[in-house]
Every structure is written in structure tokens, then in C-alpha cells.
C-alpha atoms as a PDB file:
ATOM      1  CA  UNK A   1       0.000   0.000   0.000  1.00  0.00           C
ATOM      2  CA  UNK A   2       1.311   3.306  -1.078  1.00  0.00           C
ATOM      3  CA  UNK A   3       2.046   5.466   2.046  1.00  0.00           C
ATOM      4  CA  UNK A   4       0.063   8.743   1.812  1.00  0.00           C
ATOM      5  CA  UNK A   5       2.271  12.046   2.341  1.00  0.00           C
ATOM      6  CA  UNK A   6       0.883  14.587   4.851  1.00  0.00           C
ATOM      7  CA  UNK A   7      -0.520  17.358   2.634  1.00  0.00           C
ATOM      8  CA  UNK A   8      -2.980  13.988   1.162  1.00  0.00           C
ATOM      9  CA  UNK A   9      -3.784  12.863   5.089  1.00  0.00           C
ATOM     10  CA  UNK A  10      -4.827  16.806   5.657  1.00  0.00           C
ATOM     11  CA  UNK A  11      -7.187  16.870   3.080  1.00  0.00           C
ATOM     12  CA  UNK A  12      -8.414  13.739   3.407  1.00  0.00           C
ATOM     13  CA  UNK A  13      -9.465  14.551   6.923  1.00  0.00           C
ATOM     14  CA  UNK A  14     -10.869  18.233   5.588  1.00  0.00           C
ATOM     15  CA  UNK A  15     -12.865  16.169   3.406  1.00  0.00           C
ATOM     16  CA  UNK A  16     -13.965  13.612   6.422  1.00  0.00           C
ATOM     17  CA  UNK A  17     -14.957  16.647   9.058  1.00  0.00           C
ATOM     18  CA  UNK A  18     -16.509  18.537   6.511  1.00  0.00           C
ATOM     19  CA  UNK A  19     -18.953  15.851   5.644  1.00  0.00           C
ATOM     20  CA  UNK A  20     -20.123  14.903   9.308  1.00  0.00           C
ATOM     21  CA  UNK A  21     -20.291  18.972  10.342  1.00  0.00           C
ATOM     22  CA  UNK A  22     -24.373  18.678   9.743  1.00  0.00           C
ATOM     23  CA  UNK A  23     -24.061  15.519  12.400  1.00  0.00           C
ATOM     24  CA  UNK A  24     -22.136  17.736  15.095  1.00  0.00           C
ATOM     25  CA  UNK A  25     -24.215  20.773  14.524  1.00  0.00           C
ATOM     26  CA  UNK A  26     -27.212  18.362  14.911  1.00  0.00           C
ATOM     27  CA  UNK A  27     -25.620  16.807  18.317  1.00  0.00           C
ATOM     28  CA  UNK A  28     -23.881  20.532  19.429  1.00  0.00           C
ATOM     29  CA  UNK A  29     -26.025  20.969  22.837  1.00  0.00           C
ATOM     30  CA  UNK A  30     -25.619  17.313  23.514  1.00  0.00           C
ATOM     31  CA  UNK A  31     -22.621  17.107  23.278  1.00  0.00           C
ATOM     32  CA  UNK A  32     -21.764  20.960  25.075  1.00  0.00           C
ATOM     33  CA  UNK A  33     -23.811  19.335  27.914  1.00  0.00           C
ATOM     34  CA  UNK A  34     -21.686  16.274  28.022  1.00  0.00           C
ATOM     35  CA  UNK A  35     -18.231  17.640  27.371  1.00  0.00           C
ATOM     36  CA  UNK A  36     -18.510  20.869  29.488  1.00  0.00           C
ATOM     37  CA  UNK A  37     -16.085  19.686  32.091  1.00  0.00           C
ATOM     38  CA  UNK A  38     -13.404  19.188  29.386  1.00  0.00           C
ATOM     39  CA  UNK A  39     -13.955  22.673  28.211  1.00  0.00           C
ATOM     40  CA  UNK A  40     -13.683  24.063  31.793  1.00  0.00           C
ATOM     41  CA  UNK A  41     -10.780  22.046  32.385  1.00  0.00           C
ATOM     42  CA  UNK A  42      -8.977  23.026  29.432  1.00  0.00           C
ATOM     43  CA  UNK A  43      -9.703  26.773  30.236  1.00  0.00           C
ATOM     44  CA  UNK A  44      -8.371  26.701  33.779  1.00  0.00           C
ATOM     45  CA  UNK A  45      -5.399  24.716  32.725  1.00  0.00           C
ATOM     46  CA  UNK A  46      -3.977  27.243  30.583  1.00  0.00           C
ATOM     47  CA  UNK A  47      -4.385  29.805  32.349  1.00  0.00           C
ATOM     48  CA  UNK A  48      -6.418  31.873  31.362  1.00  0.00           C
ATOM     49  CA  UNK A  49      -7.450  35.087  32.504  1.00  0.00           C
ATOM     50  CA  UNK A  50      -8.849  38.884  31.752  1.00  0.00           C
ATOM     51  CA  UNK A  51      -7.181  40.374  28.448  1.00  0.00           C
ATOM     52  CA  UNK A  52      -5.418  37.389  27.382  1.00  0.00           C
ATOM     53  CA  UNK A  53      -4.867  36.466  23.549  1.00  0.00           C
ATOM     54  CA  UNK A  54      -5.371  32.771  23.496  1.00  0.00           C
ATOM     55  CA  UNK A  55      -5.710  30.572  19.996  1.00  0.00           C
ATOM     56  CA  UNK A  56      -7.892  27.390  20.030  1.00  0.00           C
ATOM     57  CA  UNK A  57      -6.508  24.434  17.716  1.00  0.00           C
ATOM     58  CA  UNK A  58      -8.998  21.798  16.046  1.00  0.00           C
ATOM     59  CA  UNK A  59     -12.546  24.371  16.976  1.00  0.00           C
ATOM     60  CA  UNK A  60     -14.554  21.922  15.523  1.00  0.00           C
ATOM     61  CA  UNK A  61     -18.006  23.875  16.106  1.00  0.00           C
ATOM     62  CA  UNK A  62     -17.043  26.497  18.495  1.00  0.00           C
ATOM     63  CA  UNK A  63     -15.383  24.926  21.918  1.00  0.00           C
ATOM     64  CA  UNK A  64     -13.578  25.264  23.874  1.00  0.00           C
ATOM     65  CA  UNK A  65     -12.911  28.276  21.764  1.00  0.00           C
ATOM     66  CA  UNK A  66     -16.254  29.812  22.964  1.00  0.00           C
ATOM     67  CA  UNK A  67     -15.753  29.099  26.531  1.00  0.00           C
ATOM     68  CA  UNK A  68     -11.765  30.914  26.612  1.00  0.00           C
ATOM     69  CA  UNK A  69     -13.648  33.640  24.537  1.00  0.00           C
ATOM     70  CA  UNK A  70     -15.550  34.274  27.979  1.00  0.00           C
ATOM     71  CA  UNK A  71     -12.825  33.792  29.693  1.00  0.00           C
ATOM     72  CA  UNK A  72     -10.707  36.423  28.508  1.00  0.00           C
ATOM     73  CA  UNK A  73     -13.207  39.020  27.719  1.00  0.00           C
ATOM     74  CA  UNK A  74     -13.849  41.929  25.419  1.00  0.00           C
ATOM     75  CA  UNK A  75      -9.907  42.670  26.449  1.00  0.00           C
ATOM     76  CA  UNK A  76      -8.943  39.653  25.212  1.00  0.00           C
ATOM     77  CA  UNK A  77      -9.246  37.689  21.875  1.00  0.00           C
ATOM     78  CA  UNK A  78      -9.180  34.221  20.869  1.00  0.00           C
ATOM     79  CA  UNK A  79      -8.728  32.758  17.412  1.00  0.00           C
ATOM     80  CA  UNK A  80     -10.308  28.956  16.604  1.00  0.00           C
ATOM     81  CA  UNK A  81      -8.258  26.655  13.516  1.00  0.00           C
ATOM     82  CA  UNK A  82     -10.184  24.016  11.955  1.00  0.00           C
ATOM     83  CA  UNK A  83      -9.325  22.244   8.902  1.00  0.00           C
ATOM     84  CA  UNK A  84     -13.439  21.746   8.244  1.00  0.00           C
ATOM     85  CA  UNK A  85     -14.787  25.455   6.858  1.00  0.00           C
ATOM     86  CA  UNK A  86     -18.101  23.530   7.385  1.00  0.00           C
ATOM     87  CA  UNK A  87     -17.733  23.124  11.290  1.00  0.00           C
ATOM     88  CA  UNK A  88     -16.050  26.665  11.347  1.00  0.00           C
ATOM     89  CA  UNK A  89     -19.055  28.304   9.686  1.00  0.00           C
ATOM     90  CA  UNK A  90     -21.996  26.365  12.746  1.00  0.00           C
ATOM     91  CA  UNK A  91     -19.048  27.640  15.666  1.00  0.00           C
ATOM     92  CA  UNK A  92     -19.476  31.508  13.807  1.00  0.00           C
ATOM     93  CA  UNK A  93     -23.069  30.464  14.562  1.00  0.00           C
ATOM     94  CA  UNK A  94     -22.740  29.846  17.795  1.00  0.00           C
ATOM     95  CA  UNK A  95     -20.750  32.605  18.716  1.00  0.00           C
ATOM     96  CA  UNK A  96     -22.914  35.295  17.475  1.00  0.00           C
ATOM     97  CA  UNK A  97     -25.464  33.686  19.664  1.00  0.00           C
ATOM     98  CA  UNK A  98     -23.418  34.075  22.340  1.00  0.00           C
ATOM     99  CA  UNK A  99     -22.777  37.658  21.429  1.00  0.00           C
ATOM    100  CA  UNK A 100     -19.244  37.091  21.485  1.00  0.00           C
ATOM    101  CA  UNK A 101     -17.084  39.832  19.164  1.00  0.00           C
ATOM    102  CA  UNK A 102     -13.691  38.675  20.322  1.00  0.00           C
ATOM    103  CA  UNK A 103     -13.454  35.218  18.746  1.00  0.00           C
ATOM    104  CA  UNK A 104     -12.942  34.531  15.241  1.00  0.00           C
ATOM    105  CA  UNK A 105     -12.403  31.027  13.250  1.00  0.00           C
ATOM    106  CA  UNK A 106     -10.188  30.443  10.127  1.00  0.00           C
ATOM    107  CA  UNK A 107      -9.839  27.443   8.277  1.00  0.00           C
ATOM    108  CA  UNK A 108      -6.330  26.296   8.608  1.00  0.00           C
ATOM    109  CA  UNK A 109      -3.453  23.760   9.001  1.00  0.00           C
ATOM    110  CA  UNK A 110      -2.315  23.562  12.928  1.00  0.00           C
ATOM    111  CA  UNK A 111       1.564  22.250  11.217  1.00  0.00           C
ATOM    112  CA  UNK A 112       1.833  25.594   9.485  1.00  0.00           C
ATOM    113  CA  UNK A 113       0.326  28.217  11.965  1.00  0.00           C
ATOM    114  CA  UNK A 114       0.142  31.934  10.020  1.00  0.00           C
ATOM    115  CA  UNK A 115       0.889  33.978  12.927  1.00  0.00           C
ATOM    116  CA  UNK A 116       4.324  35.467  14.395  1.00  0.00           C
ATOM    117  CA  UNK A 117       6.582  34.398  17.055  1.00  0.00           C
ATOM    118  CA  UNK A 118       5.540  35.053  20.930  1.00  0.00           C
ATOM    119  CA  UNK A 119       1.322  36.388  19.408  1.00  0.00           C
ATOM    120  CA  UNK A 120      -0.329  33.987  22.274  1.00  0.00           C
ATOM    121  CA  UNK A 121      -0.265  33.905  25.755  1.00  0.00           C
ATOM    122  CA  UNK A 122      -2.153  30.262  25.720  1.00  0.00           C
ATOM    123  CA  UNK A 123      -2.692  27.808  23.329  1.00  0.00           C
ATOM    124  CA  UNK A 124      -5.397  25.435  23.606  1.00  0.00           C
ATOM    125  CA  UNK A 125      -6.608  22.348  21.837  1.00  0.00           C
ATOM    126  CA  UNK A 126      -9.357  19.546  22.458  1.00  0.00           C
ATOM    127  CA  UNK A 127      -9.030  16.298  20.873  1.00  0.00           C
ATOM    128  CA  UNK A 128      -7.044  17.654  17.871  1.00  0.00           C
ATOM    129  CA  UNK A 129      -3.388  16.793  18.402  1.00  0.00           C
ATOM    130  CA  UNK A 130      -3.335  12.994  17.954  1.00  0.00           C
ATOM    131  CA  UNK A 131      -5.176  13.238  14.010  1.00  0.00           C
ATOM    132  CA  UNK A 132      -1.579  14.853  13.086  1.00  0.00           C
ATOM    133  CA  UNK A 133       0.785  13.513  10.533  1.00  0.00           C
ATOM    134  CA  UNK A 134       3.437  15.918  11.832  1.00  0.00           C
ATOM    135  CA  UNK A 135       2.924  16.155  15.694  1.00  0.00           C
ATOM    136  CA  UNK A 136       6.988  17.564  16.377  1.00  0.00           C
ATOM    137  CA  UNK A 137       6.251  19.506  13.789  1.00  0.00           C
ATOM    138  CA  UNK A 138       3.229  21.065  15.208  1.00  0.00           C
ATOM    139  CA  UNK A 139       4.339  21.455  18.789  1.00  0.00           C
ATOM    140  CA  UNK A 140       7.001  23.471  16.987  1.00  0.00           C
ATOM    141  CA  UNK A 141       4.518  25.972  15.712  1.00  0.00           C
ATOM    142  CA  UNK A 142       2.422  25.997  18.828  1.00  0.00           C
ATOM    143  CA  UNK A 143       6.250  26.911  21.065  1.00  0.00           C
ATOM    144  CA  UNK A 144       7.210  29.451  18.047  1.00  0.00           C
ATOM    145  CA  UNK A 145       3.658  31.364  18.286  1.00  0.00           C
ATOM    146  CA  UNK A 146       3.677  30.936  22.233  1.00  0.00           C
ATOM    147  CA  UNK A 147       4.824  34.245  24.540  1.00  0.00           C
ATOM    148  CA  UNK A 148       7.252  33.279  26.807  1.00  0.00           C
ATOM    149  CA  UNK A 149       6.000  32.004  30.094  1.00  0.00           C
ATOM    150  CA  UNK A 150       2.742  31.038  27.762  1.00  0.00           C
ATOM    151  CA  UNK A 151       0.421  27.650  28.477  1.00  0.00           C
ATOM    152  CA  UNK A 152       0.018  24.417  26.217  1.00  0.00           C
ATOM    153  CA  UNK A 153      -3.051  22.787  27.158  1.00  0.00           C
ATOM    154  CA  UNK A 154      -4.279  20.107  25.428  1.00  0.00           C
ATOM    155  CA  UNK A 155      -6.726  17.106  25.943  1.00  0.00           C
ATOM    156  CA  UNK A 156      -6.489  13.590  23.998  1.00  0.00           C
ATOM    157  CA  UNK A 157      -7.967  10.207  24.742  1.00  0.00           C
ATOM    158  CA  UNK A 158      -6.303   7.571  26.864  1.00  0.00           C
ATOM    159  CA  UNK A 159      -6.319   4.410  25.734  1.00  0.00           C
ATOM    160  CA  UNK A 160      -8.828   2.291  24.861  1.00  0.00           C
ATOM    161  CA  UNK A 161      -9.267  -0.058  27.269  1.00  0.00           C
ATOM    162  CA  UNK A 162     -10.402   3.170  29.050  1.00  0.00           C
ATOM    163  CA  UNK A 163     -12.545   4.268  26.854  1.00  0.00           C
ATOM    164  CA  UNK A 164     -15.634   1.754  25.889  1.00  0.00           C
ATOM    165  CA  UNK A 165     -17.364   5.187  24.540  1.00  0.00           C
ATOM    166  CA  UNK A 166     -14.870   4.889  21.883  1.00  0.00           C
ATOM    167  CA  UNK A 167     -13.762   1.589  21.405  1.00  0.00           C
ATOM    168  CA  UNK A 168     -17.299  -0.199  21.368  1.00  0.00           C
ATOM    169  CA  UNK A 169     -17.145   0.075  17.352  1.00  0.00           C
ATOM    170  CA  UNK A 170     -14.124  -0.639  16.473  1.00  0.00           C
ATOM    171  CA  UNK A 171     -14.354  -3.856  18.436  1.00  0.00           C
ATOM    172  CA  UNK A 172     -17.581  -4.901  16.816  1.00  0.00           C
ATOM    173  CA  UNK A 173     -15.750  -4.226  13.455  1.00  0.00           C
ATOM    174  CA  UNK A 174     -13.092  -6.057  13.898  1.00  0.00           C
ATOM    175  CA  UNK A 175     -15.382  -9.121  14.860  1.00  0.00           C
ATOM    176  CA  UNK A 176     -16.676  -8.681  10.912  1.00  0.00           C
ATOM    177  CA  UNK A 177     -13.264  -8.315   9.341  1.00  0.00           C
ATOM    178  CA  UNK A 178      -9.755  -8.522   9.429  1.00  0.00           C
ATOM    179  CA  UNK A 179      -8.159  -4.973  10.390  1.00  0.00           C
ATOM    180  CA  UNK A 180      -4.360  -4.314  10.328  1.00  0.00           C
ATOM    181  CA  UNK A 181      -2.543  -3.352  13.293  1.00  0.00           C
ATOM    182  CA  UNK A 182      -2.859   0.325  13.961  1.00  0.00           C
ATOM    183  CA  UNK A 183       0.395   1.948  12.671  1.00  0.00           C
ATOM    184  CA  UNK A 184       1.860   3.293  16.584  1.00  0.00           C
ATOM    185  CA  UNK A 185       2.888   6.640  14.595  1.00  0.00           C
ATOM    186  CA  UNK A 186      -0.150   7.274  12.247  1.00  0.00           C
ATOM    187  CA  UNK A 187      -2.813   9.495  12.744  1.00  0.00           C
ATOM    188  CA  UNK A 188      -5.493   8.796  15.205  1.00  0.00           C
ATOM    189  CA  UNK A 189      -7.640   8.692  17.749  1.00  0.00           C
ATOM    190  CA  UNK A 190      -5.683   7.071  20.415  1.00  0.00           C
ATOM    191  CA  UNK A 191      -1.788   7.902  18.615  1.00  0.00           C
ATOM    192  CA  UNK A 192      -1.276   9.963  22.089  1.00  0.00           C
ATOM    193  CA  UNK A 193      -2.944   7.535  24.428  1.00  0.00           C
ATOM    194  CA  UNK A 194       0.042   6.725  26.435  1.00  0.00           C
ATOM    195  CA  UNK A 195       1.784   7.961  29.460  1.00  0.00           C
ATOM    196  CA  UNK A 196       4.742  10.639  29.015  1.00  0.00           C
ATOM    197  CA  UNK A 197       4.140  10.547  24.710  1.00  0.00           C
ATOM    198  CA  UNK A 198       2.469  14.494  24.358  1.00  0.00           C
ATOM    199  CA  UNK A 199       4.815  15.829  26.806  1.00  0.00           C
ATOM    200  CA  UNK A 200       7.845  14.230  25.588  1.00  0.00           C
ATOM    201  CA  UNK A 201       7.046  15.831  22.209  1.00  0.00           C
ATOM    202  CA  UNK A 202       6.313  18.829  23.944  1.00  0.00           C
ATOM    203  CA  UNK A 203       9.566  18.945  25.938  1.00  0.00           C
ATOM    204  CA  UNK A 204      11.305  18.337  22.274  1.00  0.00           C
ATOM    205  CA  UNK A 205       9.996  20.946  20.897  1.00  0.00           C
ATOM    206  CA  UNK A 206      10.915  23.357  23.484  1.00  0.00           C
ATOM    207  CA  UNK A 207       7.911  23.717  26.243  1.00  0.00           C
ATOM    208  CA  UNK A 208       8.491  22.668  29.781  1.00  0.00           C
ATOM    209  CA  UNK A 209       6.410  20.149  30.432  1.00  0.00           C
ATOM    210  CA  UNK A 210       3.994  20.584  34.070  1.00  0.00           C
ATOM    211  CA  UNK A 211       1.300  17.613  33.582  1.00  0.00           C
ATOM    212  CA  UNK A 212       0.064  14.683  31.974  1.00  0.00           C
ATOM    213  CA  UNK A 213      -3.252  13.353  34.163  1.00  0.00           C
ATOM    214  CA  UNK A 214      -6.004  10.899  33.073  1.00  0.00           C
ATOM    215  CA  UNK A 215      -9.445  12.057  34.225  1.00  0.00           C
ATOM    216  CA  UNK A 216     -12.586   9.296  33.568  1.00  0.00           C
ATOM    217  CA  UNK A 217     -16.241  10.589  33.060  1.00  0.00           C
ATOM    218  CA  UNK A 218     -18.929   9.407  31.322  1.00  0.00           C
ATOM    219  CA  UNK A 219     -20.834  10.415  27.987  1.00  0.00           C
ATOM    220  CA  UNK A 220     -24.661   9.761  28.919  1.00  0.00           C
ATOM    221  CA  UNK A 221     -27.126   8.477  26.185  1.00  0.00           C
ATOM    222  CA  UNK A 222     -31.195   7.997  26.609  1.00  0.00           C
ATOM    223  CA  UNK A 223     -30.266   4.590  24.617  1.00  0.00           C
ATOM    224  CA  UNK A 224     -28.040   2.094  23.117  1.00  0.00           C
ATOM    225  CA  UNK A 225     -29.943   3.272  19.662  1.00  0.00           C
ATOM    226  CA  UNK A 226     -28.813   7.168  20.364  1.00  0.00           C
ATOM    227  CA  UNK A 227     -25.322   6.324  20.778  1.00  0.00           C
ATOM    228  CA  UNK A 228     -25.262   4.346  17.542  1.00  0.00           C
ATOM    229  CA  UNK A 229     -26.950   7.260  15.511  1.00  0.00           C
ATOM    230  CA  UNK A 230     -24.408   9.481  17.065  1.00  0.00           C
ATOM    231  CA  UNK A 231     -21.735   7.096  15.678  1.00  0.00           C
ATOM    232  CA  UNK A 232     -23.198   7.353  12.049  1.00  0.00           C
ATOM    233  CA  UNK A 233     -23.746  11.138  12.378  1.00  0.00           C
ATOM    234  CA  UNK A 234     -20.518  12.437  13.785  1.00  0.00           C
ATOM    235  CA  UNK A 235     -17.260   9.557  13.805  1.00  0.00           C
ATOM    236  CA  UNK A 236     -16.117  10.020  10.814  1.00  0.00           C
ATOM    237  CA  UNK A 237     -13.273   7.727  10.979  1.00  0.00           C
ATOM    238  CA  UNK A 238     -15.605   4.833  12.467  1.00  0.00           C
ATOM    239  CA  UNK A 239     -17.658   6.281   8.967  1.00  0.00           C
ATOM    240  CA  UNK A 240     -15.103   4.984   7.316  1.00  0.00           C
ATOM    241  CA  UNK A 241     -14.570   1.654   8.567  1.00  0.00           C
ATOM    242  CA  UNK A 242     -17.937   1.016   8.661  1.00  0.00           C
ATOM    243  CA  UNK A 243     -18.149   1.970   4.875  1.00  0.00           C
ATOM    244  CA  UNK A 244     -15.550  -1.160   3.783  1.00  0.00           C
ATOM    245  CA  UNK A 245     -18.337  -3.541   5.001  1.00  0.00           C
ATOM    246  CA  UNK A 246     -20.970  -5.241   2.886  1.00  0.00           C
ATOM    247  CA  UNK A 247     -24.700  -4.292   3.723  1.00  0.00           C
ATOM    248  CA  UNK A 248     -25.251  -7.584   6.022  1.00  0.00           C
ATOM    249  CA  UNK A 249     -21.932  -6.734   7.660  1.00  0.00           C
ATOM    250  CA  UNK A 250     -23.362  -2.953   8.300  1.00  0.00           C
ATOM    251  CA  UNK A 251     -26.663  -4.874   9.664  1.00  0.00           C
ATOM    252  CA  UNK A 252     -24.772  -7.034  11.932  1.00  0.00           C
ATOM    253  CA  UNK A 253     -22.832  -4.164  13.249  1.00  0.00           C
ATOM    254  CA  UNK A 254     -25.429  -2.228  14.381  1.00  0.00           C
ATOM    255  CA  UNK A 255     -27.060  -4.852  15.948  1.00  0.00           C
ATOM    256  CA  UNK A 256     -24.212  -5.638  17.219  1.00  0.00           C
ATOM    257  CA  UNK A 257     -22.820  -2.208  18.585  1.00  0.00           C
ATOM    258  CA  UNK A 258     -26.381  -1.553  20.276  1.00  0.00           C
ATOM    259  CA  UNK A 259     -26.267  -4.886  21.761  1.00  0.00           C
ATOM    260  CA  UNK A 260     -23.055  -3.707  23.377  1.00  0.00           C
ATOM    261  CA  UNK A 261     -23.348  -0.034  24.337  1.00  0.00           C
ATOM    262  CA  UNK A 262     -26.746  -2.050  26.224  1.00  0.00           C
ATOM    263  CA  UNK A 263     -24.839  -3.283  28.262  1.00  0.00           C
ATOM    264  CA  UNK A 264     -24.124   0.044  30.152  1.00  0.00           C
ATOM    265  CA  UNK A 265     -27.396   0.417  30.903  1.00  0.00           C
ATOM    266  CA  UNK A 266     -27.678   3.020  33.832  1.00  0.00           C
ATOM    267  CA  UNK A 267     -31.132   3.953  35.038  1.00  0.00           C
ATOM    268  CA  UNK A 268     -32.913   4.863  32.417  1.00  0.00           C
ATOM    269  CA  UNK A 269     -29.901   5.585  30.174  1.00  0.00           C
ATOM    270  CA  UNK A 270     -26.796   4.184  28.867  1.00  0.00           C
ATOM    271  CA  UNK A 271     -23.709   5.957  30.367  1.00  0.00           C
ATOM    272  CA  UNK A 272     -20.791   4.837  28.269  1.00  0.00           C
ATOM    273  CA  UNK A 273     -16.811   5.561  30.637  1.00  0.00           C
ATOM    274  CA  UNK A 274     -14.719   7.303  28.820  1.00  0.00           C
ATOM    275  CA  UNK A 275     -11.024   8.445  29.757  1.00  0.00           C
ATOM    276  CA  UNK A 276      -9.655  11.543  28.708  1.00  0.00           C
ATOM    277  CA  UNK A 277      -5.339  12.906  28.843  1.00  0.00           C
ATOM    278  CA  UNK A 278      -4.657  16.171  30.204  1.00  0.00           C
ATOM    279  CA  UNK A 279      -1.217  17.591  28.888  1.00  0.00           C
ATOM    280  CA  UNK A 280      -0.204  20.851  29.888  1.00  0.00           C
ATOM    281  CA  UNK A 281       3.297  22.635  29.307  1.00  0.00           C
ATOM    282  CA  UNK A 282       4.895  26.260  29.502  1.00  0.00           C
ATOM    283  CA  UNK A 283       7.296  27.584  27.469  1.00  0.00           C
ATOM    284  CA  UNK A 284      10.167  29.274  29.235  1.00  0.00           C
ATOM    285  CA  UNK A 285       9.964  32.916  30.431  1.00  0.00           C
END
């Protein structure tokens, strides 16, 4: 198989997050509701305060870019990157809504950041980092564009035996077919999962590493059928695993991936653990 080069992995995931923004505009206040600790957490890890300038890497629809936008007040500005103009154009939504005037998103590549040394007091990112082909690469740009004495924080999932929100899937398609090995270095969602790997890059690259903490919560459904539709709405790389099956493979696997989300049955809903990485860094004064 011929390896792709980065600039083809970029705009194959443009391509991916552009065609499931309707699905996270759709699920936006579910998933706010859900994911508001991360946000907060992010937020307070960096930092931030009054009158900062803070820039927000993989927006997605709006947070935590929305949230530090608060933060920092009409003093203060934050910019959101997104490679998906789509999900860019729902977080503008949102953040007119909000009546926020000191945020703005851009579509953009997070490896080749357009701004000049030292513009940032805080850099911020939520489950963005580990879809990278170039991660030293990146961590470069985020210490270049950083003010001294600036804050990295960043969250990425854990592994996957900590995370059955995730994982569910992937284990019910790998039940239908034969999948290779995950490549340790490629792109994905669990390429940071382990111990020590962000903040070693980080340290590389120039930041001073401060933490690296695994915090569990849960994602709550009203069913086993909701958390599949979410799946088919908004994952686009379980999208496309899901899309090398045959139509009675598809069949099985839904049966099969409600059957198992079922079995988290809490109450009246299904509350699915999920395990998330803290990273946070300075760079030097």
C-alpha cells in the first residue's frame, strides 16, 4: 500500500470533518452538555485570565474556543483553527449567539500556523493533536507562536481499554473483518494515548512540560440506539470503517454495537466511561 504524504492525510481529513459537520451541529447541545467539564478544564489549565490572547486548535463547532472567549473578555481575543470550513461556519453560529465579538475562526493547518513568534499567551486544543501527521512539527509551531511564560493545554484520549465510549465500534468491526494493526505513529484517535508521549514531544519541541493526568467521566445516552446514531452522524473515521463492510456486515454491526453499548445500561440511560489525557506545558519565560 502506497504510504500517503501529509498534505494527502490533511485533506483527506478536511474532506472527512466537513462531511459529518451537519451531524455535530445536529448533536452541538448534547454534546456541550456532556463535554462541558473538558472545556472548563482546558480553560483553567492554561491559564487563562482577563485580556489574554489565546488561539484554540482543532474548533470543531465552536469549543472550547467559545468558553476561553468568555474567559478572557472583550480585552482579550481568541482565534479557533479548523481544517473543516463547514464546522467553522456552525461555531461563527454559535458565537454570534453568544454575542461574542472577540473570537474569530479560520480554516487552517495547525503544522503551518500563520501567525508570528511570541502572538499567544495560551494555546489550547481539544481532541485535535493525535489526528496529526506531523505532531513535532506542530508542537514546533504551537512553542514558536507561544509568549514566553505562555500555556500548552491540550486534551487527547487515553487508551482504549479506558474508553468503551470509543472503542465499542471498532471492536464490533473487527469481529466482521480482518483490520491491520494500527500503525503506533499514524494518525489517530488514540496515537497519544500513552503515558509521558504528548509531553515528551512537547519537551522536544521546546515547552516545559507541568502535567500529563487521566481524568474518567462518562458520555450519557437515553439509549443504546442514540449512541449508535451518534456514531453514524458524527465519527467520521468509524464512517469509514464502517463503509468497507458489505450491507449484512453494516446490519450485523449495528445490531451488534447496540447490543453492546446495552450493556451500560444506567437507570434509564446508557452511560458509556470514557477516559480523557490532560497535557499541559509552559514555554520558558
Amino acid at each position: 500500500m502506497t504510504q500517503q504524504s501529509s498534505e494527502q492525510i490533511i485533506e483527506a481529513q478536511r474532506q472527512d470533518w466537513n462531511r459529518v459537520a451537519g451531524g455535530w451541529e445536529k448533536w452541538d447541545r448534547f454534546f456541550d452538555e456532556n463535554m462541558t467539564f473538558l472545556n472548563h478544564r482546558l480553560v483553567a489549565d492554561a491559564r487563562l485570565r482577563t485580556g489574554q490572547h489565546v488561539l484554540d486548535l482543532g474548533s470543531g463547532t465552536g469549543y472550547p474556543a467559545l468558553l476561553a472567549a468568555q474567559a478572557v473578555g472583550p480585552q482579550g481575543s481568541v482565534i479557533g483553527i479548523d481544517l473543516a470550513e463547514a464546522m467553522l461556519t456552525a461555531a461563527g453560529r454559535k458565537a454570534k449567539t453568544l454575542g461574542l465579538t472577540n473570537v474569530t475562526f479560520r480554516t487552517g493547518d495547525v503544522t503551518t500556523l500563520p501567525f508570528g513568534a511570541g502572538s499567544f499567551d495560551a494555546v489550547i486544543s481539544r481532541f485535535c493533536l493525535m489526528f496529526l501527521p506531523e505532531i513535532p512539527k506542530a508542537l514546533g509551531e504551537i512553542t514558536r507562536v507561544l509568549k514566553p511564560g505562555g500555556y500548552l493545554a491540550a486534551a487527547v484520549w487515553a487508551s482504549p481499554d479506558k474508553n468503551p465510549y470509543l472503542r465499542i465500534s471498532i471492536d464490533v468491526i473487527k469481529q466482521l473483518i480482518e483490520l491491520p494493526p494500527p500503525d503506533p505513529e499514524a494518525p489517530g484517535i488514540f496515537r497519544l494515548a500513552k503515558p509521558g508521549d504528548l509531553p515528551a514531544i512537547a519537551q522536544q519541541a521546546g515547552l516545559l512540560p507541568l502535567a500529563d493526568e487521566e481524568v474518567t467521566a462518562e458520555v450519557v445516552f437515553l439509549s443504546a440506539r442514540d449512541y449508535y446514531t451518534s456514531l453514524m452522524d458524527l465519527a467520521a473515521p468509524i464512517q469509514n470503517l464502517l463503509a468497507t463492510l458489505s450491507a449484512s456486515q453494516k446490519s450485523e454491526a449495528e445490531h451488534r454495537i447496540i447490543q453492546a453499548a446495552g450493556s451500560y445500561q444506567r437507570g434509564a440511560g446508557i452511560a458509556l466511561p470514557m477516559t480523557v489525557r490532560f497535557v499541559t506545558a509552559r514555554k520558558p519565560i
